[in-house]
N, C-alpha and C. Protein backbone atom coordinates (compact mmCIF):
# COMPACT_ATOMS: atom_id res chain seq x y z
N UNK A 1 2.75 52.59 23.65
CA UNK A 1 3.35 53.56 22.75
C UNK A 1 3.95 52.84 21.54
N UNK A 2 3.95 53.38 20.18
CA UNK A 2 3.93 52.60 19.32
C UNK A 2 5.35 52.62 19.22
N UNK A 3 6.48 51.87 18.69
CA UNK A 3 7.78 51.84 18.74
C UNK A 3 8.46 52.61 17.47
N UNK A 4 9.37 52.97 17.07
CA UNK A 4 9.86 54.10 15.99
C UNK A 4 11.20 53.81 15.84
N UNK A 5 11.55 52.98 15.43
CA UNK A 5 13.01 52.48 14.27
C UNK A 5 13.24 53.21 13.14
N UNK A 6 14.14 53.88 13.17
CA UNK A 6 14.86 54.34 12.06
C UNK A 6 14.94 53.14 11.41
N UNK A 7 15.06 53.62 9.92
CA UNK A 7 15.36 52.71 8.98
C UNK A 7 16.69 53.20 7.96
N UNK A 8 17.72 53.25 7.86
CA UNK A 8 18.85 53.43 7.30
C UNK A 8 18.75 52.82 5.87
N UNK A 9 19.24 53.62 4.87
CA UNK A 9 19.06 52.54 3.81
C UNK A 9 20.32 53.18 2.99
N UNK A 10 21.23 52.08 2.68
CA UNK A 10 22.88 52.53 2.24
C UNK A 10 23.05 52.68 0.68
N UNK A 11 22.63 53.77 0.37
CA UNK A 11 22.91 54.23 -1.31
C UNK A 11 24.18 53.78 -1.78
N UNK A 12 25.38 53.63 -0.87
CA UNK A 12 26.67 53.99 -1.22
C UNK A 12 26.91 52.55 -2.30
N UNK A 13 28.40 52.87 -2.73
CA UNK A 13 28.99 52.20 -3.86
C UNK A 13 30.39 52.54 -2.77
N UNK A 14 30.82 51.29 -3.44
CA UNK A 14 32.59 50.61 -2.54
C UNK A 14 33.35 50.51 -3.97
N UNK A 15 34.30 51.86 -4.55
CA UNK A 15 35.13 51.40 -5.49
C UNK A 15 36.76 50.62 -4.82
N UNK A 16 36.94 49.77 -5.27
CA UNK A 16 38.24 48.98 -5.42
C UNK A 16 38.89 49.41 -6.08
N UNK A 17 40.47 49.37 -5.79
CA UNK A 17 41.52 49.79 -6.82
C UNK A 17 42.17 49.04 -7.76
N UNK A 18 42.21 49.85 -8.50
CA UNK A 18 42.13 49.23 -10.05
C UNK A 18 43.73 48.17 -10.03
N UNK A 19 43.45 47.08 -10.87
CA UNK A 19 44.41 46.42 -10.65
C UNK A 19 44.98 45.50 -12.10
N UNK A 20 46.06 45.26 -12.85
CA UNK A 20 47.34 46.09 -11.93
C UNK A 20 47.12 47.34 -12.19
N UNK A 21 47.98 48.00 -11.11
CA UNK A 21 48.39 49.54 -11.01
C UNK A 21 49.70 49.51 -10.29
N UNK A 22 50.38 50.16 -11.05
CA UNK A 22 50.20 50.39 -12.98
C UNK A 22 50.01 49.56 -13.56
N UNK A 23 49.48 49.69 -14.84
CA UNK A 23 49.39 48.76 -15.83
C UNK A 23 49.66 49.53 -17.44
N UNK A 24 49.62 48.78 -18.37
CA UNK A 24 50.11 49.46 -19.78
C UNK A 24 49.14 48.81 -20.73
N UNK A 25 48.57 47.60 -20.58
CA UNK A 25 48.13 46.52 -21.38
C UNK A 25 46.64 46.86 -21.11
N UNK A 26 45.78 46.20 -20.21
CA UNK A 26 44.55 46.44 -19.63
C UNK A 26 44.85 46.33 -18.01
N UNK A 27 43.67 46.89 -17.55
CA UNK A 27 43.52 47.02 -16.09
C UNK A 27 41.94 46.44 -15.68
N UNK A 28 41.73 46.15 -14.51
CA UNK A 28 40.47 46.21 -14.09
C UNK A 28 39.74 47.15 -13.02
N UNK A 29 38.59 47.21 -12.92
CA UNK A 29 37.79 48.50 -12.19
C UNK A 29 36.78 47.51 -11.20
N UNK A 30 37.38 47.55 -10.18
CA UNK A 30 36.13 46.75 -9.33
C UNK A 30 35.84 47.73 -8.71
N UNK A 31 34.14 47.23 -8.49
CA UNK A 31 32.89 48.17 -7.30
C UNK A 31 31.89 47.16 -6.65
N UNK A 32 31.24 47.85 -6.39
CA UNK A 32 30.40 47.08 -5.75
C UNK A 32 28.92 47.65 -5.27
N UNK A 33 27.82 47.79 -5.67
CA UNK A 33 27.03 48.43 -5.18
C UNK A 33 25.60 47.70 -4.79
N UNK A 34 25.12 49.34 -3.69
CA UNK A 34 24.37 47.84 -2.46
C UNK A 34 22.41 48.16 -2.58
N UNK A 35 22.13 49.14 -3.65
CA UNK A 35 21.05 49.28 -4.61
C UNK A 35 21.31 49.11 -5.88
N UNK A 36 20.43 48.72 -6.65
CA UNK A 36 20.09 48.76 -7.98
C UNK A 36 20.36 49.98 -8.33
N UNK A 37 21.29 50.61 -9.41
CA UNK A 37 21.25 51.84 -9.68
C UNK A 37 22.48 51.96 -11.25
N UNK A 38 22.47 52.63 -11.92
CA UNK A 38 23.08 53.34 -12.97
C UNK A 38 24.40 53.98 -12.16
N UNK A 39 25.21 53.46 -12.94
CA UNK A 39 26.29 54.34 -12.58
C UNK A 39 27.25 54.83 -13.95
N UNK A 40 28.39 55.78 -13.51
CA UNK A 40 28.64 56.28 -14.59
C UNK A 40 30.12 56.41 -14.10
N UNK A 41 31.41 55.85 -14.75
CA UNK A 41 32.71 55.56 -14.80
C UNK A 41 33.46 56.85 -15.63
N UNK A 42 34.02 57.73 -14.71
CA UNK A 42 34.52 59.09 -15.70
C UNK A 42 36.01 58.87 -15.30
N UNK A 43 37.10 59.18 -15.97
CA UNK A 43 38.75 58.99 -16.05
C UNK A 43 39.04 60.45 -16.40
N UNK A 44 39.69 60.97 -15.73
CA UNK A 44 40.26 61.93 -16.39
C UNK A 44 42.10 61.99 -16.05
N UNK A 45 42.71 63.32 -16.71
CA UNK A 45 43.86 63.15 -16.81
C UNK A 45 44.21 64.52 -15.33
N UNK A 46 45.20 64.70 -15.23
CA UNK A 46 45.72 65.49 -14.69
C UNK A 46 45.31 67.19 -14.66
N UNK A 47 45.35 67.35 -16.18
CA UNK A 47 44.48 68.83 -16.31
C UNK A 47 42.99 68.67 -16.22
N UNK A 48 42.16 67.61 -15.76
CA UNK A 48 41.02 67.90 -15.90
C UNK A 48 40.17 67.45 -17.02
N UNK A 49 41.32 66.68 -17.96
CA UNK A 49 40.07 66.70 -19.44
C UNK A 49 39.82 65.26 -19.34
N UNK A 50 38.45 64.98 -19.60
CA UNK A 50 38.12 63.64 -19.59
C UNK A 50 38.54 62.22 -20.34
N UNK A 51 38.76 61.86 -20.56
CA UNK A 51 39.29 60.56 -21.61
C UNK A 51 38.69 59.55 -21.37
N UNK A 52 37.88 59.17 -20.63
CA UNK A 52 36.96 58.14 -20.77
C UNK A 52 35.85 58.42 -19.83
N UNK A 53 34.45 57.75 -20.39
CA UNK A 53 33.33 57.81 -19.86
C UNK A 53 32.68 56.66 -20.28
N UNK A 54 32.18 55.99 -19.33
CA UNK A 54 30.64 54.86 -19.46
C UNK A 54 29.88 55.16 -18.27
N UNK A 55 28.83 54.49 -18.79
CA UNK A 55 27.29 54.37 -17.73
C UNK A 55 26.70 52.31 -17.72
N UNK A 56 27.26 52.22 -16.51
CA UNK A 56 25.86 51.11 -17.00
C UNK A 56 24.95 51.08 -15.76
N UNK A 57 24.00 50.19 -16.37
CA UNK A 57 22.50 49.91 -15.03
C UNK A 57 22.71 48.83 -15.04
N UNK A 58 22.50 48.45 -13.50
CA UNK A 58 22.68 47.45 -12.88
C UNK A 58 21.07 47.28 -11.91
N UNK A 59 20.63 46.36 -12.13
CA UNK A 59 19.09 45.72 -11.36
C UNK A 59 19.69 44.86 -10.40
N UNK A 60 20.14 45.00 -9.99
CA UNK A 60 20.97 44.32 -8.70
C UNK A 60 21.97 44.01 -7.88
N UNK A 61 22.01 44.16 -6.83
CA UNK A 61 22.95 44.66 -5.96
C UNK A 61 24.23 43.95 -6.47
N UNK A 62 25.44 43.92 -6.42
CA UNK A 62 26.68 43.05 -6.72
C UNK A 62 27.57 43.71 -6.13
N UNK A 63 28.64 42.71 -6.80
CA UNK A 63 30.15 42.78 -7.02
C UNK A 63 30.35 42.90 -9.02
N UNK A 64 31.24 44.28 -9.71
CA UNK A 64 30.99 44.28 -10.90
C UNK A 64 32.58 44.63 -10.83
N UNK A 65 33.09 44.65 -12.16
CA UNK A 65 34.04 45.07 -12.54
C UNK A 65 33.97 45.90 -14.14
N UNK A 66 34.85 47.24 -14.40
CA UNK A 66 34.73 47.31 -15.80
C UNK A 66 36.46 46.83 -16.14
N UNK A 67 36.49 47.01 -17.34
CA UNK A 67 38.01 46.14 -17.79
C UNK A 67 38.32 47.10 -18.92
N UNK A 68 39.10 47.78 -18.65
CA UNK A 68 40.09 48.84 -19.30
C UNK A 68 40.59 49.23 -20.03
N UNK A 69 41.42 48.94 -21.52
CA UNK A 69 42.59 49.83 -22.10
C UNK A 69 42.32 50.69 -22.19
N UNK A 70 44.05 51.19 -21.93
CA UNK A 70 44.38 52.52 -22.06
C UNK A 70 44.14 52.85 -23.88
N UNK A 71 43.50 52.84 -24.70
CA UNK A 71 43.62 53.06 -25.94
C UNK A 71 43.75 54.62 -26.14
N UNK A 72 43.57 55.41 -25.59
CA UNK A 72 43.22 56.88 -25.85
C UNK A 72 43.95 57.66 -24.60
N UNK A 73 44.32 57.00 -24.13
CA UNK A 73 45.47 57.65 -22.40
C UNK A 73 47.02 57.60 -23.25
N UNK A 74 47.57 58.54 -22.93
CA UNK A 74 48.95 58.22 -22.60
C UNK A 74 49.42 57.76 -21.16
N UNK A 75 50.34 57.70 -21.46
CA UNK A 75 51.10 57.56 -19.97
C UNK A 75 51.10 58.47 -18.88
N UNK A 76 50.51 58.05 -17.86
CA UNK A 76 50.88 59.34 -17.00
C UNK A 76 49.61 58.57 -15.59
N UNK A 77 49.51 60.35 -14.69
CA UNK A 77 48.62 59.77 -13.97
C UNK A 77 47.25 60.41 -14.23
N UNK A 78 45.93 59.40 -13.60
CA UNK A 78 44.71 59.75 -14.13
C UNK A 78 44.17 59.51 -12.63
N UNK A 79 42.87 59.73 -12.91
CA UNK A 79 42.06 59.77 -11.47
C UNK A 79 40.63 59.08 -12.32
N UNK A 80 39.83 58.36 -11.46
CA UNK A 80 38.70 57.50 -11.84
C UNK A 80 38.10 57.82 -10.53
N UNK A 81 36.53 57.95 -11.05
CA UNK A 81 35.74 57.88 -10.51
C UNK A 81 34.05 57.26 -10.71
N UNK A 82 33.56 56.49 -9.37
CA UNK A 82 32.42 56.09 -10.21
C UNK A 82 31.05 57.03 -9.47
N UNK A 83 30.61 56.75 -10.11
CA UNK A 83 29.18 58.19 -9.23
C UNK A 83 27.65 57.40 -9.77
N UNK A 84 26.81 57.70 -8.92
CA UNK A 84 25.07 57.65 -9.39
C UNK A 84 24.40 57.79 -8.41
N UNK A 85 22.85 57.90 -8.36
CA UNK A 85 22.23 58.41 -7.55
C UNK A 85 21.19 57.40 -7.15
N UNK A 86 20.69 57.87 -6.25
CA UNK A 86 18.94 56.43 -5.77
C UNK A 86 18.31 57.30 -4.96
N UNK A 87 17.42 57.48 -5.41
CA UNK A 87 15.65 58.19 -4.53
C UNK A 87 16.31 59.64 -4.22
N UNK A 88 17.18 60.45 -5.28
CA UNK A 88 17.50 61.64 -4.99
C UNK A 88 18.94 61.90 -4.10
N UNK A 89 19.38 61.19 -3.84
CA UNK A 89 20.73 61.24 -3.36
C UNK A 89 21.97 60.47 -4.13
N UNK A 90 22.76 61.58 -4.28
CA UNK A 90 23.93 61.31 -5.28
C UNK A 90 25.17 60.78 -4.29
N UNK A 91 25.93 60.22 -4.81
CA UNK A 91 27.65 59.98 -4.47
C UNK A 91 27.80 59.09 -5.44
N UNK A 92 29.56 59.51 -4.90
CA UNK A 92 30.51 59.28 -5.33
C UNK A 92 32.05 58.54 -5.04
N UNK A 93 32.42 57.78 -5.75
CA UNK A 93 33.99 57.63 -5.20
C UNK A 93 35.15 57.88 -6.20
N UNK A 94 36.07 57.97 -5.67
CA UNK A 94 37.64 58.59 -6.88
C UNK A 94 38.84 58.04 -6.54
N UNK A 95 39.67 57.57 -7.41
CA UNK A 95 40.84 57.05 -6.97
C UNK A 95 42.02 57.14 -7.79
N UNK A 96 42.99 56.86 -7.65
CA UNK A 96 43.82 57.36 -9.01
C UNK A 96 44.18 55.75 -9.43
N UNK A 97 45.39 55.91 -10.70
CA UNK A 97 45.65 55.19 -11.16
C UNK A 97 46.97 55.41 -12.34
N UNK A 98 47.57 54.69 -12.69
CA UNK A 98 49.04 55.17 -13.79
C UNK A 98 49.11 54.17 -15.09
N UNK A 99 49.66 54.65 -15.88
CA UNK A 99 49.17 54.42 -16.79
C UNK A 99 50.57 54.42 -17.36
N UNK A 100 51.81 53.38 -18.06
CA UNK A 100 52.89 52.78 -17.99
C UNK A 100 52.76 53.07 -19.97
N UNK A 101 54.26 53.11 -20.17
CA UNK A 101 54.03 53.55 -21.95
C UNK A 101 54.15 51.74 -22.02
């Protein structure tokens, strides 16, 4: 009988918290992802409105970081998230973060 292994294959992305937090000056954004894939870095504020967005592609699996100012944030708290997809399946991760005058 011929044998039949599942094969699992882990789309996911591991965001790290941003560090420092708080911070006022710059911060950093570590992830980590375990396909090749595009991802896309969205910040928003408390009500919902966005204040920052990037995308980059990545051809290989890593450890990445993006690197921060607040130039366009006030002070307060925000939520980050990074998201993208591979062979039709999406996720996501979210985390917060503060933001010091």
């Amino acid at each position: 009988y011929p044998l039949s292994i599942p094969i699992e294959i882990d789309h996911s992305i591991q965001l790290g918290q941003n560090f420092p937090n708080p911070f006022s000056l710059e911060t950093i954004i570590p992830y980590e992802i375990s396909q090749p894939n595009e991802i896309t870095l969205t910040i928003w504020d408390v009500s919902g409105n966005v204040v920052h967005k990037t995308q980059k592609n990545h051809d290989q699996i890593g450890k990445y970081s993006i690197r921060l100012k607040p130039d366009t944030m006030s002070p307060g708290l925000f939520y980050y998230r990074i998201s993208g997809s591979k062979f039709g399946e999406k996720y996501s991760k979210t985390r917060k973060m503060i933001v010091l005058n």
